[in-house]
C-alpha atoms as a PDB file:
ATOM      1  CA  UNK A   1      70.420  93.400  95.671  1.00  0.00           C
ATOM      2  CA  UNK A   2      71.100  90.355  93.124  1.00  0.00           C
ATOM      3  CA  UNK A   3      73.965  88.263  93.667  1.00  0.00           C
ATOM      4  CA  UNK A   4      75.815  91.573  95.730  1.00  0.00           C
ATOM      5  CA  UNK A   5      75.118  94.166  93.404  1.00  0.00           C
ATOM      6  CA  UNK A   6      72.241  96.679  93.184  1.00  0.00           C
ATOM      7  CA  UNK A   7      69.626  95.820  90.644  1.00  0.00           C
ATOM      8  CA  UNK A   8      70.716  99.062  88.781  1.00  0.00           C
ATOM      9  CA  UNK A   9      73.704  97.670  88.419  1.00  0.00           C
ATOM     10  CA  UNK A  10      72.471  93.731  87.663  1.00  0.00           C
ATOM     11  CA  UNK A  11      69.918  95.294  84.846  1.00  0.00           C
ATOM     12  CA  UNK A  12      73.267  96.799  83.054  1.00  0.00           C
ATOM     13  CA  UNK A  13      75.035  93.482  83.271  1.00  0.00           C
ATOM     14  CA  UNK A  14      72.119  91.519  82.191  1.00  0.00           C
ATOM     15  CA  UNK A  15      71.401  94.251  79.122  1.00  0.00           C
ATOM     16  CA  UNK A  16      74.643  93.915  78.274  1.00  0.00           C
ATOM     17  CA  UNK A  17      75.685  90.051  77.748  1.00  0.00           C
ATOM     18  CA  UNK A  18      72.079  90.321  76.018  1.00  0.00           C
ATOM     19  CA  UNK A  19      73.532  93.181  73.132  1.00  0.00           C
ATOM     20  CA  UNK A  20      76.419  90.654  73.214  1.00  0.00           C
ATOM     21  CA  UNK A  21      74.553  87.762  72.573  1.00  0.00           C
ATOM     22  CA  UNK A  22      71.914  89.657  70.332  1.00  0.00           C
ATOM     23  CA  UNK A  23      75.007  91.139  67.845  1.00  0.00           C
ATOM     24  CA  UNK A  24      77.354  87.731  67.987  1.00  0.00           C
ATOM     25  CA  UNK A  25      74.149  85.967  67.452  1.00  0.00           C
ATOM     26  CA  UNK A  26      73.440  87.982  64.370  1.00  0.00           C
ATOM     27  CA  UNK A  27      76.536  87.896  62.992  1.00  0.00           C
ATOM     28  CA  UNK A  28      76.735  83.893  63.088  1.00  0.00           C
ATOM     29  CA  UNK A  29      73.064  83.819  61.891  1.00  0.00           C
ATOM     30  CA  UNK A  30      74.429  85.686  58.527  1.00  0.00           C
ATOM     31  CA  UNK A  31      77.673  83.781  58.507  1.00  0.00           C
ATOM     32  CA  UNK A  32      75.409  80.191  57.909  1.00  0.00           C
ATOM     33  CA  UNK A  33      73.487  81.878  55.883  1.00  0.00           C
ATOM     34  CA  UNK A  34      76.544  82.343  53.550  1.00  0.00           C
ATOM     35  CA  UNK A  35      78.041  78.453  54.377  1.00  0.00           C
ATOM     36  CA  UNK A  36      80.489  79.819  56.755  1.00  0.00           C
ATOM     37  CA  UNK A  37      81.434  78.584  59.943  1.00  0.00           C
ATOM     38  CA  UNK A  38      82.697  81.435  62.723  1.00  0.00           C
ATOM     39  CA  UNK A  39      83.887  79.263  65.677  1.00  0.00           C
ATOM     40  CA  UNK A  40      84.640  82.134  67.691  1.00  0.00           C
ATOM     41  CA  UNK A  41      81.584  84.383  67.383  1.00  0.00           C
ATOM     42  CA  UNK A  42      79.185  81.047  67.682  1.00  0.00           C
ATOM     43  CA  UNK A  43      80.811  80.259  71.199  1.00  0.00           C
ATOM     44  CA  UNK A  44      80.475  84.104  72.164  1.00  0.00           C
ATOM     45  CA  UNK A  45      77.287  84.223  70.660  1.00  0.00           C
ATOM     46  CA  UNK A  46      76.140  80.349  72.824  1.00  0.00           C
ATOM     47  CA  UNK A  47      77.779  81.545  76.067  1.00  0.00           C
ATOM     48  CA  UNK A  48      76.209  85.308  75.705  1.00  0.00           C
ATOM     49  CA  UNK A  49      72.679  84.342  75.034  1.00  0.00           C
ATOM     50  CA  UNK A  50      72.947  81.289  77.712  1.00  0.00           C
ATOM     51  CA  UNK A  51      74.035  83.847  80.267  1.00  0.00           C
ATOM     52  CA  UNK A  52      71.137  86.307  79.453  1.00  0.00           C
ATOM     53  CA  UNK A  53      68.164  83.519  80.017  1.00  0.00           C
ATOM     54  CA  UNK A  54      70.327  82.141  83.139  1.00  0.00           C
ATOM     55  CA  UNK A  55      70.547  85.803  84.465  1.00  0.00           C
ATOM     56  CA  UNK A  56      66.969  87.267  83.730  1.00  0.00           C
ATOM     57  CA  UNK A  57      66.141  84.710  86.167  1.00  0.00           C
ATOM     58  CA  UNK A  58      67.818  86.619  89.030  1.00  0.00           C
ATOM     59  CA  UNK A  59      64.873  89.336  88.564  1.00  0.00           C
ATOM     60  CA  UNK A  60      62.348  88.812  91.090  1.00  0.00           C
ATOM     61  CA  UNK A  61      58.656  88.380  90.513  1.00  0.00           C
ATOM     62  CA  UNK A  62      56.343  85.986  92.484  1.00  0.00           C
ATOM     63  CA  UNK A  63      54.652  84.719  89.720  1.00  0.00           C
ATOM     64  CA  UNK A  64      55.671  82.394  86.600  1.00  0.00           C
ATOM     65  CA  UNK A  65      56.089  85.290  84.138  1.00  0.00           C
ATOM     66  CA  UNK A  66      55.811  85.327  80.151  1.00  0.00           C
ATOM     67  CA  UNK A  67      59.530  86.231  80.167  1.00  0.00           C
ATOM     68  CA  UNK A  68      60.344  83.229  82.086  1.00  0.00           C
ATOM     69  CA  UNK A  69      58.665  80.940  79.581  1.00  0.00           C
ATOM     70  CA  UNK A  70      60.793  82.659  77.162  1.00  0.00           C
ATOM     71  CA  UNK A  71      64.021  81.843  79.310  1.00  0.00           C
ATOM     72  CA  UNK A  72      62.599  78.393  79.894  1.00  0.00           C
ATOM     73  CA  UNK A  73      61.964  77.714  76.105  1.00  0.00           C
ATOM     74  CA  UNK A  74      65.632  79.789  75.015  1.00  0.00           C
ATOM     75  CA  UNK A  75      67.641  77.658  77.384  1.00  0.00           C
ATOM     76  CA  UNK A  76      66.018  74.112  76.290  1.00  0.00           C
ATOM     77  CA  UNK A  77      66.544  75.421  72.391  1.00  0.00           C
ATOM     78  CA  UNK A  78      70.425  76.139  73.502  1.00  0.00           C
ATOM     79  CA  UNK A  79      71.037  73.459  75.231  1.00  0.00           C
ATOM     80  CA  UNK A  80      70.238  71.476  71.996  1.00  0.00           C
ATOM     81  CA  UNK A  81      72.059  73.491  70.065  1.00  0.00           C
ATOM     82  CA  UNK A  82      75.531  73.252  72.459  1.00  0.00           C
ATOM     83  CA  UNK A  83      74.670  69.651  72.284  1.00  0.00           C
ATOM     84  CA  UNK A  84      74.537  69.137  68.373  1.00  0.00           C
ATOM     85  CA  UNK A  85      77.129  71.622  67.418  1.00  0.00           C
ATOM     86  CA  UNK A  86      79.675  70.567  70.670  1.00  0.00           C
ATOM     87  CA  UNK A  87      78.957  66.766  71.253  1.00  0.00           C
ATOM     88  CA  UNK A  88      77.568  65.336  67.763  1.00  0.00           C
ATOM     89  CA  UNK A  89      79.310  67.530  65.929  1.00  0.00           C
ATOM     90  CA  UNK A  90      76.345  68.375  63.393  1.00  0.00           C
ATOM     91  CA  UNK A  91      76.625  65.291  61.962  1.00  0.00           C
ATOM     92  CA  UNK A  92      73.283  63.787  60.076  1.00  0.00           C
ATOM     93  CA  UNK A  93      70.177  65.435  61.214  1.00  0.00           C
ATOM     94  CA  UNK A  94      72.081  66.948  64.178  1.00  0.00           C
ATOM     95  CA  UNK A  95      73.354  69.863  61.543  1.00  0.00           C
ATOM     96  CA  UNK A  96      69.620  71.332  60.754  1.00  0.00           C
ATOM     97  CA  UNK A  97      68.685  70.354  64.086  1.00  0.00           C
ATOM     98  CA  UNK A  98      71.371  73.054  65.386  1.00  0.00           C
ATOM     99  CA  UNK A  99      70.713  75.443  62.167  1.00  0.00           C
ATOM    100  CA  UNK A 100      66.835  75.472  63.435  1.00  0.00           C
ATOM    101  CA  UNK A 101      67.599  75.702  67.304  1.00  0.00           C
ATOM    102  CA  UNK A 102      70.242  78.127  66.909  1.00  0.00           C
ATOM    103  CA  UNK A 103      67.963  80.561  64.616  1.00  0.00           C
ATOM    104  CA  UNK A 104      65.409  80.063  67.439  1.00  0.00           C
ATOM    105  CA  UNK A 105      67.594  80.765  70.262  1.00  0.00           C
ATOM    106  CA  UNK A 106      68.769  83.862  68.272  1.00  0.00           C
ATOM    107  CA  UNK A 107      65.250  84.778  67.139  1.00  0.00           C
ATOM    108  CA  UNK A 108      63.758  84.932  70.594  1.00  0.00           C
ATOM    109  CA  UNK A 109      66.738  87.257  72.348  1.00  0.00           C
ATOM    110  CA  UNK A 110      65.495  89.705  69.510  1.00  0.00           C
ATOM    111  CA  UNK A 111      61.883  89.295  70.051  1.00  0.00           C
ATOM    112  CA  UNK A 112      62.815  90.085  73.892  1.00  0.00           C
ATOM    113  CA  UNK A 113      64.679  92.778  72.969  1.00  0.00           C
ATOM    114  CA  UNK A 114      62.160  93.826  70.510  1.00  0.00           C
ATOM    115  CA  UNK A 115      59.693  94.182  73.562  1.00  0.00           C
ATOM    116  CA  UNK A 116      61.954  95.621  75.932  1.00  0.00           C
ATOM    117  CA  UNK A 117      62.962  98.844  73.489  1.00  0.00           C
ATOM    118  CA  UNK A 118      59.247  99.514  73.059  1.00  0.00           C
ATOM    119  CA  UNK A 119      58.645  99.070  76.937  1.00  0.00           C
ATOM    120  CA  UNK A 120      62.167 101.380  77.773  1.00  0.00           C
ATOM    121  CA  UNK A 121      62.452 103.626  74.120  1.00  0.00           C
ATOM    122  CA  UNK A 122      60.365 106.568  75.084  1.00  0.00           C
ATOM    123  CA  UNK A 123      59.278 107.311  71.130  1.00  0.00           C
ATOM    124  CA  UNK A 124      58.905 103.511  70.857  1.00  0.00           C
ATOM    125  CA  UNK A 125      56.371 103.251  73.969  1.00  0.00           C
ATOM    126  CA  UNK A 126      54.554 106.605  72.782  1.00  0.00           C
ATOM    127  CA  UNK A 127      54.277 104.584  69.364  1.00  0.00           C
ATOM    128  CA  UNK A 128      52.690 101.834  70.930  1.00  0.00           C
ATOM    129  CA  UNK A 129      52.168 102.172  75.175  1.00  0.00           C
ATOM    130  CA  UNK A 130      50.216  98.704  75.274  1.00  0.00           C
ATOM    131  CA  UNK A 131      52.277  96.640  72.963  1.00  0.00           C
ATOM    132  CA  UNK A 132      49.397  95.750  70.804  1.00  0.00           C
ATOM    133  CA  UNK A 133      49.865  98.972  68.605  1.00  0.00           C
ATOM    134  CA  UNK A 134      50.716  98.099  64.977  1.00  0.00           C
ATOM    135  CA  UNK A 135      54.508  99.257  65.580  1.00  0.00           C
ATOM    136  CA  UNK A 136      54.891  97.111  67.413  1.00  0.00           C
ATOM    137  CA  UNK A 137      53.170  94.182  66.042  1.00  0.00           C
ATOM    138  CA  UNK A 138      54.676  95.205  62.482  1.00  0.00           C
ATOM    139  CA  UNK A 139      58.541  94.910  64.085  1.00  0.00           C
ATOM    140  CA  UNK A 140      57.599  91.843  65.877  1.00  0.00           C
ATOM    141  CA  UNK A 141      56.221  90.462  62.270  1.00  0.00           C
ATOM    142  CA  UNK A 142      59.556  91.875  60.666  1.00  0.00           C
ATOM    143  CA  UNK A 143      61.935  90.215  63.080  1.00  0.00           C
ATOM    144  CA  UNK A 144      59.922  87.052  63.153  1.00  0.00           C
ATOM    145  CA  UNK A 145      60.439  87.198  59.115  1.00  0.00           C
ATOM    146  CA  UNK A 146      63.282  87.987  59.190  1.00  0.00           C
ATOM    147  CA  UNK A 147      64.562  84.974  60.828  1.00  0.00           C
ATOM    148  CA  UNK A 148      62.231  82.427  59.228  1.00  0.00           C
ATOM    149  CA  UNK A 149      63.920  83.578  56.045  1.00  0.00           C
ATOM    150  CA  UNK A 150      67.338  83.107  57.762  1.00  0.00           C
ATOM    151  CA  UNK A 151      66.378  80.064  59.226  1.00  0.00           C
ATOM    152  CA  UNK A 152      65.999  78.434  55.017  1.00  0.00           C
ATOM    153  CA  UNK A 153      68.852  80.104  54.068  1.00  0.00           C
ATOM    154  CA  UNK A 154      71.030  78.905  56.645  1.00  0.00           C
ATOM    155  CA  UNK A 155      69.561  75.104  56.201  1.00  0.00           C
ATOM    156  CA  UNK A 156      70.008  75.287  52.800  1.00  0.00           C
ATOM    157  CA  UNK A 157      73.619  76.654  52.813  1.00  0.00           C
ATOM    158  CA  UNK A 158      75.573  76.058  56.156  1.00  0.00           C
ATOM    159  CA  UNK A 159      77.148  72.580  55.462  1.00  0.00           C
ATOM    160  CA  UNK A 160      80.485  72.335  57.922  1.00  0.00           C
ATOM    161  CA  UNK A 161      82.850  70.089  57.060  1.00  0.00           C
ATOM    162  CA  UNK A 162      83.042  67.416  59.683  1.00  0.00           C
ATOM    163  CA  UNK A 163      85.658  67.707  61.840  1.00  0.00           C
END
């Protein structure tokens, strides 16, 4: 049981707000990319991808785990970002400082969930069982590209207008 529900049933929650987080994430990752500013899907994709590090610690393991870190690192990132796009309203620095941390934050919920369809996808783990199988470095490379190119795009072209 976690937090009165069967772990079956935690897991699906926790999956979930990640998809959630994951696809808003995405979407406001391409909207800065193009200069645009989507209030809506940037809170839904902050809250959503807060909620999946905050919940993934729920999972019990005795030991300090690499997908802890992860939730460790993703929660510091978002916390920045809240705090430059909420508080200091991307002004100065503070707006590539949230570009960067958001893209990050973003970034690793796919690299997670890049790891967790090869662990659960049953072609995926045939394809590479240990994780160190070039389809699965190859997507990790891809994803990892993928947002670095983002990442420039979005510095270079999301420029809010202050509130």
């Amino acid at each position: 049981m976690i937090l009165g529900l069967s772990a079956h049933t935690f897991t699906i929650i926790h999956v979930l707000i990640s998809l959630v987080g994951i696809v808003a994430g995405v979407i406001v990752a391409f909207a800065m990319v193009q200069g645009k500013s989507v209030p809506g899907w940037t809170a839904l994709a902050l809250l959503a991808l807060i909620l999946t590090s905050v919940t993934g610690f729920f999972f019990h393991d005795p030991t300090f785990t690499p997908a802890e870190g992860v939730g460790v690192i993703s929660l510091v990132v978002l916390a920045v970002a809240v705090i430059a796009l909420y508080f200091l309203h991307l002004t100065g620095i503070w707006r590539w400082i949230y570009v960067i941390a958001a893209m990050v934050a973003i970034y690793l919920n796919v690299f997670v969930g890049v790891i967790q369809a090869f662990e659960k996808i049953g072609f995926l783990e045939a394809l590479a069982p240990h994780q160190t199988e070039p389809p699965f470095v190859v997507a990790q490379v891809i994803v990892l590209a993928t947002f670095v190119v983002l990442g420039f795009g979005a510095l270079r072209k999301f420029h809010p207008r202050a509130a």
